[in-house]
C-alpha atoms as a PDB file:
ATOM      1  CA  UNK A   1       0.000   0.000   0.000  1.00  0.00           C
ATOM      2  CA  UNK A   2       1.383   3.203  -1.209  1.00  0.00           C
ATOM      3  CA  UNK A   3       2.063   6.156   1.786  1.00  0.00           C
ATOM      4  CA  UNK A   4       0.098   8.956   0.687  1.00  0.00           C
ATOM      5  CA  UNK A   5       3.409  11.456   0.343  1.00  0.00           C
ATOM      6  CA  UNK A   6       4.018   9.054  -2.373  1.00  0.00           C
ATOM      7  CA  UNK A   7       1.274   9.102  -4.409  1.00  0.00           C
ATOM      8  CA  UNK A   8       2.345  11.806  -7.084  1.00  0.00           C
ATOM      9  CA  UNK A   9      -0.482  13.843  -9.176  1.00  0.00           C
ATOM     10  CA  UNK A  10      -0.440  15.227 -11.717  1.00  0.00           C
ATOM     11  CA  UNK A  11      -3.418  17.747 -12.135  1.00  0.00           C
ATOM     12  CA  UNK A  12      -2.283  21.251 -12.057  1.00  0.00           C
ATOM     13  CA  UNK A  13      -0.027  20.353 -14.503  1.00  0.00           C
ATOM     14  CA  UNK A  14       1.193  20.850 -18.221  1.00  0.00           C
ATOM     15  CA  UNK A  15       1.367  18.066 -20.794  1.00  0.00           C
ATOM     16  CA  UNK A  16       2.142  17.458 -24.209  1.00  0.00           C
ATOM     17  CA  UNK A  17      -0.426  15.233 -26.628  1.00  0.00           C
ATOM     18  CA  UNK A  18       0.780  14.306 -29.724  1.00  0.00           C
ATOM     19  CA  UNK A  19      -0.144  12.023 -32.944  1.00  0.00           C
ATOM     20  CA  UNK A  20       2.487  10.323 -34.945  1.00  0.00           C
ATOM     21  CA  UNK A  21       1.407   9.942 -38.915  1.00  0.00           C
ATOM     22  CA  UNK A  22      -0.266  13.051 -38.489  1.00  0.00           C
ATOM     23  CA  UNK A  23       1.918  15.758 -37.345  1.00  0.00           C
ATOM     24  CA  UNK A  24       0.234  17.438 -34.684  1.00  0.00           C
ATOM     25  CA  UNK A  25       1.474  17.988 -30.959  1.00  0.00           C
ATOM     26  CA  UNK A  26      -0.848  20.416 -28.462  1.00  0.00           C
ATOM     27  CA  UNK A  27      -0.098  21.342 -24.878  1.00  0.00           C
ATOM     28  CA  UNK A  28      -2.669  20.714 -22.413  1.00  0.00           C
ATOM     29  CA  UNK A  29      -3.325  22.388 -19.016  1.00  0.00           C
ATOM     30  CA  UNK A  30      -4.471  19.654 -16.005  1.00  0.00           C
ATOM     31  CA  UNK A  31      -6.986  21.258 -14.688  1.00  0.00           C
ATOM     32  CA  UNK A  32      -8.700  18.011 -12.861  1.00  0.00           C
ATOM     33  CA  UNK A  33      -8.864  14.410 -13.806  1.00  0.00           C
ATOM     34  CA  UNK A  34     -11.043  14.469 -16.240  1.00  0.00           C
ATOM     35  CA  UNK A  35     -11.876  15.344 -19.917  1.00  0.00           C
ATOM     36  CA  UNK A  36     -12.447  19.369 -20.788  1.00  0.00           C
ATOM     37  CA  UNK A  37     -16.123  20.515 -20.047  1.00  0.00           C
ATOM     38  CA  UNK A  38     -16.221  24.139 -19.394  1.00  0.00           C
ATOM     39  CA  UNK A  39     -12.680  25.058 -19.194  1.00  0.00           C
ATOM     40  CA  UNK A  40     -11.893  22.481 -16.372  1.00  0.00           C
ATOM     41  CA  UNK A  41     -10.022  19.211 -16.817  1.00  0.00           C
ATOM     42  CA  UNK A  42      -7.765  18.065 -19.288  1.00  0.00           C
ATOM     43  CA  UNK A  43      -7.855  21.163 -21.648  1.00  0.00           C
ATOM     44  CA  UNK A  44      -6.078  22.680 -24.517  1.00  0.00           C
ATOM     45  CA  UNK A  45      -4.710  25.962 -23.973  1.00  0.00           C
ATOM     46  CA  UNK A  46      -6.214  27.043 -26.325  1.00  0.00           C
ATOM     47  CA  UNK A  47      -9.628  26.852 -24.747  1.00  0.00           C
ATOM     48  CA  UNK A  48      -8.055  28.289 -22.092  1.00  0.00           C
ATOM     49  CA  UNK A  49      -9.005  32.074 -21.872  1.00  0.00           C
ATOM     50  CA  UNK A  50      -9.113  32.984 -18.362  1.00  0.00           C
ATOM     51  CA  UNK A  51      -5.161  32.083 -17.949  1.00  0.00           C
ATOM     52  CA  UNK A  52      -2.300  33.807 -20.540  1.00  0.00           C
ATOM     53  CA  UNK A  53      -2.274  30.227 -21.620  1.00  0.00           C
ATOM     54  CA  UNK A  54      -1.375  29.404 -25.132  1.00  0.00           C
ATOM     55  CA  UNK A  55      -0.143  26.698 -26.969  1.00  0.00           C
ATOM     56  CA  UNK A  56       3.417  27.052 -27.424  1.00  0.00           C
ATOM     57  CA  UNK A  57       4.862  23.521 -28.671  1.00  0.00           C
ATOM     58  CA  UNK A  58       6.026  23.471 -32.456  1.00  0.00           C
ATOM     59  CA  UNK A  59       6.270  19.660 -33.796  1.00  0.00           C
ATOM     60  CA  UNK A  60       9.565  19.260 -35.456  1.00  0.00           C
ATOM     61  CA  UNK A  61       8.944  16.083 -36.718  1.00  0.00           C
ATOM     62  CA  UNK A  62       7.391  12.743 -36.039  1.00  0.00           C
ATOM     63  CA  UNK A  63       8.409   9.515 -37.125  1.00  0.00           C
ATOM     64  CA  UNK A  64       7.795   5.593 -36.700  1.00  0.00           C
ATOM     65  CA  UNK A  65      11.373   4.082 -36.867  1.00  0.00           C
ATOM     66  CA  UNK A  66      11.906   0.238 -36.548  1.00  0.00           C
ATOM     67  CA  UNK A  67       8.457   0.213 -34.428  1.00  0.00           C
ATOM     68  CA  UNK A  68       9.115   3.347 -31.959  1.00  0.00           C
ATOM     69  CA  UNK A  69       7.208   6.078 -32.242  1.00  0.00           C
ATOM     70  CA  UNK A  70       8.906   9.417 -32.401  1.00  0.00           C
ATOM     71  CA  UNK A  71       8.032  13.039 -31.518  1.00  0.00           C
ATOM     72  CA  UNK A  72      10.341  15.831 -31.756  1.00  0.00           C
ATOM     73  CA  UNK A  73       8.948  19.328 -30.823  1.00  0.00           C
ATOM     74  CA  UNK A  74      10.162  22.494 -29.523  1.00  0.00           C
ATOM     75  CA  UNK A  75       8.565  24.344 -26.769  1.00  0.00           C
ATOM     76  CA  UNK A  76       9.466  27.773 -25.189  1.00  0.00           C
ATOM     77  CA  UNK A  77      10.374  27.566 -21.856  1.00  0.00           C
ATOM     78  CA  UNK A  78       9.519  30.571 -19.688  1.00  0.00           C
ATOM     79  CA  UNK A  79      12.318  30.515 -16.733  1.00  0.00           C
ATOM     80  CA  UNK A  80      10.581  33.282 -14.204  1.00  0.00           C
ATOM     81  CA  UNK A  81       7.183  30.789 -14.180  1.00  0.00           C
ATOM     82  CA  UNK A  82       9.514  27.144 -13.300  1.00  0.00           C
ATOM     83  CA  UNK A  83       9.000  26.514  -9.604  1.00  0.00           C
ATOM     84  CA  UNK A  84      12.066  24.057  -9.578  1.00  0.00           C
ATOM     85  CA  UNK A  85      14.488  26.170 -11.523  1.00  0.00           C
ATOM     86  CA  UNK A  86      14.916  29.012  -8.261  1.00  0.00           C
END
């Protein structure tokens, strides 16, 4: 049985979501654990109006090499907003 220090979450969160074949990466805010109804949840930033979110991950390329799938993307990193970086 996991302590509950442990247990790690991850809403409140950014992610990346991307396809492979199609060439298309998004980054998602984690608002709660569940899908995006009314701004709350797993949203895109783009839905996102309330919070200077926007989504700032360019896909580079994506690839399916000797059955891996591969995403390469760029994504501006804004230093004064990283809570482990101070």
């Amino acid at each position: 049985m996991r302590d509950k220090k442990d247990h790690r979450e991850f809403i409140f969160n950014n992610a990346i979501f991307g396809l492979v074949g199609q060439g298309f990466a998004d980054d998602y805010y984690l608002d709660a654990k569940g899908q995006c109804a009314g701004g709350r949840g797993a949203c895109p930033d783009a839905k996102l109006s309330r919070r200077r979110a926007k989504n700032d991950v360019r896909l580079l390329n994506s690839a399916v090499i000797n059955d891996f799938n591969m995403l390469t993307f760029r994504r501006y990193f804004d230093r004064a907003k990283c809570n482990i970086c101070k």
